[in-house]
N, C-alpha and C. Protein backbone atom coordinates (compact mmCIF):
# COMPACT_ATOMS: atom_id res chain seq x y z
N UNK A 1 22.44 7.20 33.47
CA UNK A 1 21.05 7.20 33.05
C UNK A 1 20.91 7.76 31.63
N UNK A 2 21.58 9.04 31.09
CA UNK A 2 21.53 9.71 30.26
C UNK A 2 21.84 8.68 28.87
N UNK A 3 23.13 8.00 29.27
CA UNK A 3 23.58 6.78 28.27
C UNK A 3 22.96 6.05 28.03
N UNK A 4 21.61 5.30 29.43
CA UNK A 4 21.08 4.21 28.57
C UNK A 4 19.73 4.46 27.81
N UNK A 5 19.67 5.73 27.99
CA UNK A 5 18.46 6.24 26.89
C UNK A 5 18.82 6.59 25.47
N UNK A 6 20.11 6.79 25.41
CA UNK A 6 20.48 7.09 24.78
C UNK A 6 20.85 5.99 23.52
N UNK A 7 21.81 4.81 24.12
CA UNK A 7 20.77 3.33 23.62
C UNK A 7 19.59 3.07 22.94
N UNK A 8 19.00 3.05 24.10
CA UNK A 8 17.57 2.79 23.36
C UNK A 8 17.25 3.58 22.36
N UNK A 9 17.28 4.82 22.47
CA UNK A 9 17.16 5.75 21.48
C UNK A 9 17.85 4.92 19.93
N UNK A 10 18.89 4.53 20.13
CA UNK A 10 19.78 4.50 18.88
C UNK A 10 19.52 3.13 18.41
N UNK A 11 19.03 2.25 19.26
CA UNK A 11 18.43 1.06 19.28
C UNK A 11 16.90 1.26 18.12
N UNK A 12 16.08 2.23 18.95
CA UNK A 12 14.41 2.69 18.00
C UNK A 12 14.85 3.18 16.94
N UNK A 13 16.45 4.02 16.72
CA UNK A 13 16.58 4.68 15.23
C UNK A 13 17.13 3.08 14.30
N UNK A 14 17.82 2.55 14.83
CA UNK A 14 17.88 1.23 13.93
C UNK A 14 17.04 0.34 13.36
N UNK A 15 15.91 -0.12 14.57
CA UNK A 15 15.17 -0.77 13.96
C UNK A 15 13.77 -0.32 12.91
N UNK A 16 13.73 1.33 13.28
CA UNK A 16 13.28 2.04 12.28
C UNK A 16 13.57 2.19 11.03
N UNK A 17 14.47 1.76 10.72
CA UNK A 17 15.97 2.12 9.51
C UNK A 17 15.47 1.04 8.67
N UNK A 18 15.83 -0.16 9.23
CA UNK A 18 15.45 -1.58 9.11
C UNK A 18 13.90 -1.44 8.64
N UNK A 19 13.30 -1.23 9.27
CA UNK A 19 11.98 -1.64 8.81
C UNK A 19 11.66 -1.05 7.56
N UNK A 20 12.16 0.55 7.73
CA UNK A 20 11.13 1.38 6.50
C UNK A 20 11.79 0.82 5.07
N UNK A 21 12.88 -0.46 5.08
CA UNK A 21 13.47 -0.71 3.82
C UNK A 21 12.48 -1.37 3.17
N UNK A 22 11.47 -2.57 3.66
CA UNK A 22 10.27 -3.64 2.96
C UNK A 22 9.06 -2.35 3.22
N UNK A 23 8.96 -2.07 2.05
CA UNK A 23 7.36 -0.83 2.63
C UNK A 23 6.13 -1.79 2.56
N UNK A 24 4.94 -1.97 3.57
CA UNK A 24 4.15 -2.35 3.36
C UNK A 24 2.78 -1.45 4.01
N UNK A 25 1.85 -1.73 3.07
CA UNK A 25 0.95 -0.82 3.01
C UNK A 25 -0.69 -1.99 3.04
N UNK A 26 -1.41 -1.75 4.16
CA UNK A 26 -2.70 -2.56 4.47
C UNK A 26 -2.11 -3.87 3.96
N UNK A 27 -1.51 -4.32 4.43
CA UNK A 27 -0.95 -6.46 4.07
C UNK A 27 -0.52 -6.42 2.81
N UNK A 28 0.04 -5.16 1.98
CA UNK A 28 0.44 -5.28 1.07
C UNK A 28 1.98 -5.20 0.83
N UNK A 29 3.12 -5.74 0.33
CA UNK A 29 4.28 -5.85 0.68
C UNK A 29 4.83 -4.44 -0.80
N UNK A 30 6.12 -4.48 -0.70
CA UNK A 30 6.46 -3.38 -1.89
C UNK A 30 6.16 -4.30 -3.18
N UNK A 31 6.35 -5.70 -3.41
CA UNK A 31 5.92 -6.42 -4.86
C UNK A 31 4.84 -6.19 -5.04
N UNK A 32 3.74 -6.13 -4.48
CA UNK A 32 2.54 -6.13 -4.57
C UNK A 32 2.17 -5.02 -5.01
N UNK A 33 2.50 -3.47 -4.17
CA UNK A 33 1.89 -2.51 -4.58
C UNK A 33 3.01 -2.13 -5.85
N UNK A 34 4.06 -2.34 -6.41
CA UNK A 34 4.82 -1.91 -7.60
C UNK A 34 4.14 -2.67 -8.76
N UNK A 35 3.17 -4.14 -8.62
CA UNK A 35 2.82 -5.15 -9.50
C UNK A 35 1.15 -4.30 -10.01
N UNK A 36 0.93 -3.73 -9.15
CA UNK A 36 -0.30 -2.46 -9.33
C UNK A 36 -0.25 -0.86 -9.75
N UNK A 37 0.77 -0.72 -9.48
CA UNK A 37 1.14 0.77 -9.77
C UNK A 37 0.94 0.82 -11.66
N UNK A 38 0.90 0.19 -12.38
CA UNK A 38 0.63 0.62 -13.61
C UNK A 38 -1.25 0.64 -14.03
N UNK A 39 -1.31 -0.27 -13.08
CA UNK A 39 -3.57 -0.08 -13.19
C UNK A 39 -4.00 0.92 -12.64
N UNK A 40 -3.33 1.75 -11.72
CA UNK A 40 -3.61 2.40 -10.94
C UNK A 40 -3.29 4.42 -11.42
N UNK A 41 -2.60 4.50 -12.54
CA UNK A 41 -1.86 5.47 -12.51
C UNK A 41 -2.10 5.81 -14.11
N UNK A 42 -2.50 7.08 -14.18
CA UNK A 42 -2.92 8.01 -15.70
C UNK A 42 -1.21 8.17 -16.58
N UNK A 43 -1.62 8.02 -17.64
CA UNK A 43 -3.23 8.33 -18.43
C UNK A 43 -3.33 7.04 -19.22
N UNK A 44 -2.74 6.22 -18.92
CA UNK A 44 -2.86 4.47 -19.70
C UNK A 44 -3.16 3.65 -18.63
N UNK A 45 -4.00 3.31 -17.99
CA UNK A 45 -4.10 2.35 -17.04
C UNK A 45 -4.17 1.37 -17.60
N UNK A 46 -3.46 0.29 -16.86
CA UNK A 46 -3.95 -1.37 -17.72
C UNK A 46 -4.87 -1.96 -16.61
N UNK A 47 -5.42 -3.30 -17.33
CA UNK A 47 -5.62 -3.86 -16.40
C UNK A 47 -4.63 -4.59 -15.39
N UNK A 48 -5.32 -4.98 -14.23
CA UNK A 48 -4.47 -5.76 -13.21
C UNK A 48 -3.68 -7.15 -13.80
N UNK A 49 -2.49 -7.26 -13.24
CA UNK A 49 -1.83 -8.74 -13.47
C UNK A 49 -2.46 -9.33 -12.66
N UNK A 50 -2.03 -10.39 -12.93
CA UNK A 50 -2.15 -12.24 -11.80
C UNK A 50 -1.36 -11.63 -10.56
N UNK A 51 -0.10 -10.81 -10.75
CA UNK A 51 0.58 -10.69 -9.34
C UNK A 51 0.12 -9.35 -8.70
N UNK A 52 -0.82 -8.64 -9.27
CA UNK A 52 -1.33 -7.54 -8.87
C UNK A 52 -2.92 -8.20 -8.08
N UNK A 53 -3.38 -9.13 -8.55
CA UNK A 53 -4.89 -9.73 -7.89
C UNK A 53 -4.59 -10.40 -6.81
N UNK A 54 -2.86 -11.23 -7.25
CA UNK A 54 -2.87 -11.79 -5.98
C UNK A 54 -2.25 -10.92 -4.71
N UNK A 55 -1.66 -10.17 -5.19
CA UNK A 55 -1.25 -9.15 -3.66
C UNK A 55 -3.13 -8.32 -3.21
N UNK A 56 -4.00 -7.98 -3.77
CA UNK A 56 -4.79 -7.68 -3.89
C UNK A 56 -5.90 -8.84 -2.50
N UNK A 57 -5.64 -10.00 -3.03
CA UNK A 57 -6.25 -11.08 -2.42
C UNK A 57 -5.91 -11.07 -1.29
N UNK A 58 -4.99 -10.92 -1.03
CA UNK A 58 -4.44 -10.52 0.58
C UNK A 58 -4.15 -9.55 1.94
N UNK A 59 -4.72 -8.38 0.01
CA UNK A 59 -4.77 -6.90 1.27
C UNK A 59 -5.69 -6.93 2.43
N UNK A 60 -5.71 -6.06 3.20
CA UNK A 60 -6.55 -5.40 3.73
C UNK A 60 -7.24 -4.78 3.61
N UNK A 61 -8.84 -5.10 2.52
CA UNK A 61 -9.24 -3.73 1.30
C UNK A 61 -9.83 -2.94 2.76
N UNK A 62 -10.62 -3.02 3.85
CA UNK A 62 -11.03 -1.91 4.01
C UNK A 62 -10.24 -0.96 4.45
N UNK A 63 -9.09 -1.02 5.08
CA UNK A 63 -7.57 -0.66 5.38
C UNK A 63 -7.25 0.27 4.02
N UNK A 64 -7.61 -0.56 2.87
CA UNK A 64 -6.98 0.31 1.48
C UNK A 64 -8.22 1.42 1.72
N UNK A 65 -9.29 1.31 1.64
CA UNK A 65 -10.41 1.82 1.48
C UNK A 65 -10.28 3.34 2.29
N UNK A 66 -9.62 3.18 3.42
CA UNK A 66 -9.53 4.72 4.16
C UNK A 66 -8.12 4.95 3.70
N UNK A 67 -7.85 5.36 2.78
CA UNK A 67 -6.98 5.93 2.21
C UNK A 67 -7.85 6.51 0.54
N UNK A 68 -8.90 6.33 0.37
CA UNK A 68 -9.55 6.60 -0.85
C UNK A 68 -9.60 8.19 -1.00
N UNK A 69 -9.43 8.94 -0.13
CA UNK A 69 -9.66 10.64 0.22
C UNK A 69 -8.48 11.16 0.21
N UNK A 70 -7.50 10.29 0.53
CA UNK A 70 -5.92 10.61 1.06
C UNK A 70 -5.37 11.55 -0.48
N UNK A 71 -4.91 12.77 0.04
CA UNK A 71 -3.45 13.16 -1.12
C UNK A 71 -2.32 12.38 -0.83
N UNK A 72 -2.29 11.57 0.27
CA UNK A 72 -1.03 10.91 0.04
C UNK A 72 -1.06 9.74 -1.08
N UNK A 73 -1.90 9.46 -2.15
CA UNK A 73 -2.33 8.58 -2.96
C UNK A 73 -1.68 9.55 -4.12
N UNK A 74 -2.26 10.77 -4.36
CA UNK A 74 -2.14 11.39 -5.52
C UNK A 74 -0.40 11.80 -5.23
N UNK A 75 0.18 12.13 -3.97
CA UNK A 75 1.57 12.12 -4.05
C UNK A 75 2.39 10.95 -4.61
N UNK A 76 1.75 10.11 -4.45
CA UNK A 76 2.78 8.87 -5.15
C UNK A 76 2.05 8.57 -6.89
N UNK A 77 1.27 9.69 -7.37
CA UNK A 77 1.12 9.54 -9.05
C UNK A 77 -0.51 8.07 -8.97
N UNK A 78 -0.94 8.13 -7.89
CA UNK A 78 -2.12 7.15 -7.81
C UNK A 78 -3.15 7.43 -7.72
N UNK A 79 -4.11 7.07 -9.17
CA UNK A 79 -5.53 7.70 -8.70
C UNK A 79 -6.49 7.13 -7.94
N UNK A 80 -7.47 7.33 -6.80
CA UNK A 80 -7.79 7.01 -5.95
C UNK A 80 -9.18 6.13 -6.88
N UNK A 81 -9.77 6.68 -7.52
CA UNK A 81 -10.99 6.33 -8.61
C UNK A 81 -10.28 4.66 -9.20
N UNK A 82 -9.27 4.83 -9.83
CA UNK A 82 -8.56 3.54 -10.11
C UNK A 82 -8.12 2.46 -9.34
N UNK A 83 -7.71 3.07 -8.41
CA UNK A 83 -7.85 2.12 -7.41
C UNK A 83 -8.65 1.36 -6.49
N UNK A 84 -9.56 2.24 -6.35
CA UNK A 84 -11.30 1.53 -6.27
C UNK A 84 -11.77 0.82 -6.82
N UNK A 85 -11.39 0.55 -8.43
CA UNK A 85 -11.61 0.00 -9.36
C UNK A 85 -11.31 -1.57 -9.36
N UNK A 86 -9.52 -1.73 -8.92
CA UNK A 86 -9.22 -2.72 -9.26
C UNK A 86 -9.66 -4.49 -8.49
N UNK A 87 -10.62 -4.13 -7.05
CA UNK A 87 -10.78 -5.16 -6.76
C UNK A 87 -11.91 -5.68 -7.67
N UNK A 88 -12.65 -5.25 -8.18
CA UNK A 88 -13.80 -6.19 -8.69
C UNK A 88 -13.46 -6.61 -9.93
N UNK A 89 -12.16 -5.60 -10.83
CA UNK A 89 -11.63 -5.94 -11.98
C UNK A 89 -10.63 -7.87 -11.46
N UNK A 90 -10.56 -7.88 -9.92
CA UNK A 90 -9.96 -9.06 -9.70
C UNK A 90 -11.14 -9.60 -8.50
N UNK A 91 -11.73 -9.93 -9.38
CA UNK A 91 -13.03 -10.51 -9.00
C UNK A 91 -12.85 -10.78 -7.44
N UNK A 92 -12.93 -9.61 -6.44
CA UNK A 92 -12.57 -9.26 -5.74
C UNK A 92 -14.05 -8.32 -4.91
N UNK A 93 -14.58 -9.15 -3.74
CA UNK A 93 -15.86 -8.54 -3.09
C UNK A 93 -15.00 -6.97 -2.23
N UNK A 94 -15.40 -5.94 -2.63
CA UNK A 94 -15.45 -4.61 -2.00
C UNK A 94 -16.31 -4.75 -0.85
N UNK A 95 -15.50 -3.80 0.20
CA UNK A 95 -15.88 -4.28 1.54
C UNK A 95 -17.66 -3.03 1.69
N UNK A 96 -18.39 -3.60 1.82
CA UNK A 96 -19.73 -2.81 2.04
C UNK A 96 -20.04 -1.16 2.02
N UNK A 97 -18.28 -0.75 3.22
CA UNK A 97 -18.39 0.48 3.31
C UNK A 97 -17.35 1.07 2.65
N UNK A 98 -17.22 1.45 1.93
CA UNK A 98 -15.79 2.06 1.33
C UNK A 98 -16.00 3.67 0.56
């Protein structure tokens, strides 16, 4: 019994392993949020690319939207104000409640 939990166990640490390699964040894949990380981040923000609107087009904004309070934003060098910013800079409807 002890062994086949033990399996599984080593089975959930693998496919954990596996997964956390593609990071994705509200339908956003790692191209997407690295194609944004320069609009998003002081003290030169640019505007958004074509590959930053289009990962954008596909997020999950209200998904992004509860993360607007988060320090886990400012831990990765992201300002939350800027990032609020960039859907309408990609002519992009903000979800009502955000």
């Amino acid at each position: 019994m002890a062994a086949g939990k033990f399996v599984v166990l080593m089975v959930m640490v693998a496919l954990m392993v596996e997964g956390s390699r593609a990071m994705t964040l509200c339908d956003m894949n790692d191209e997407g949020l690295e194609a944004c990380k320069p609009s998003v981040r002081q003290p030169n923000p640019v505007d958004p690319s074509p590959e930053c609107c289009k990962a954008l087009k596909g997020a999950d904004l209200p998904c992004l939207c509860s993360y607007k309070n988060s320090v886990w934003l400012g831990s990765f060098g992201i300002d939350p104000k800027l990032a609020l910013d960039l859907p309408p800079k990609c002519k992009l409807q903000m979800p009502s409640v955000c």
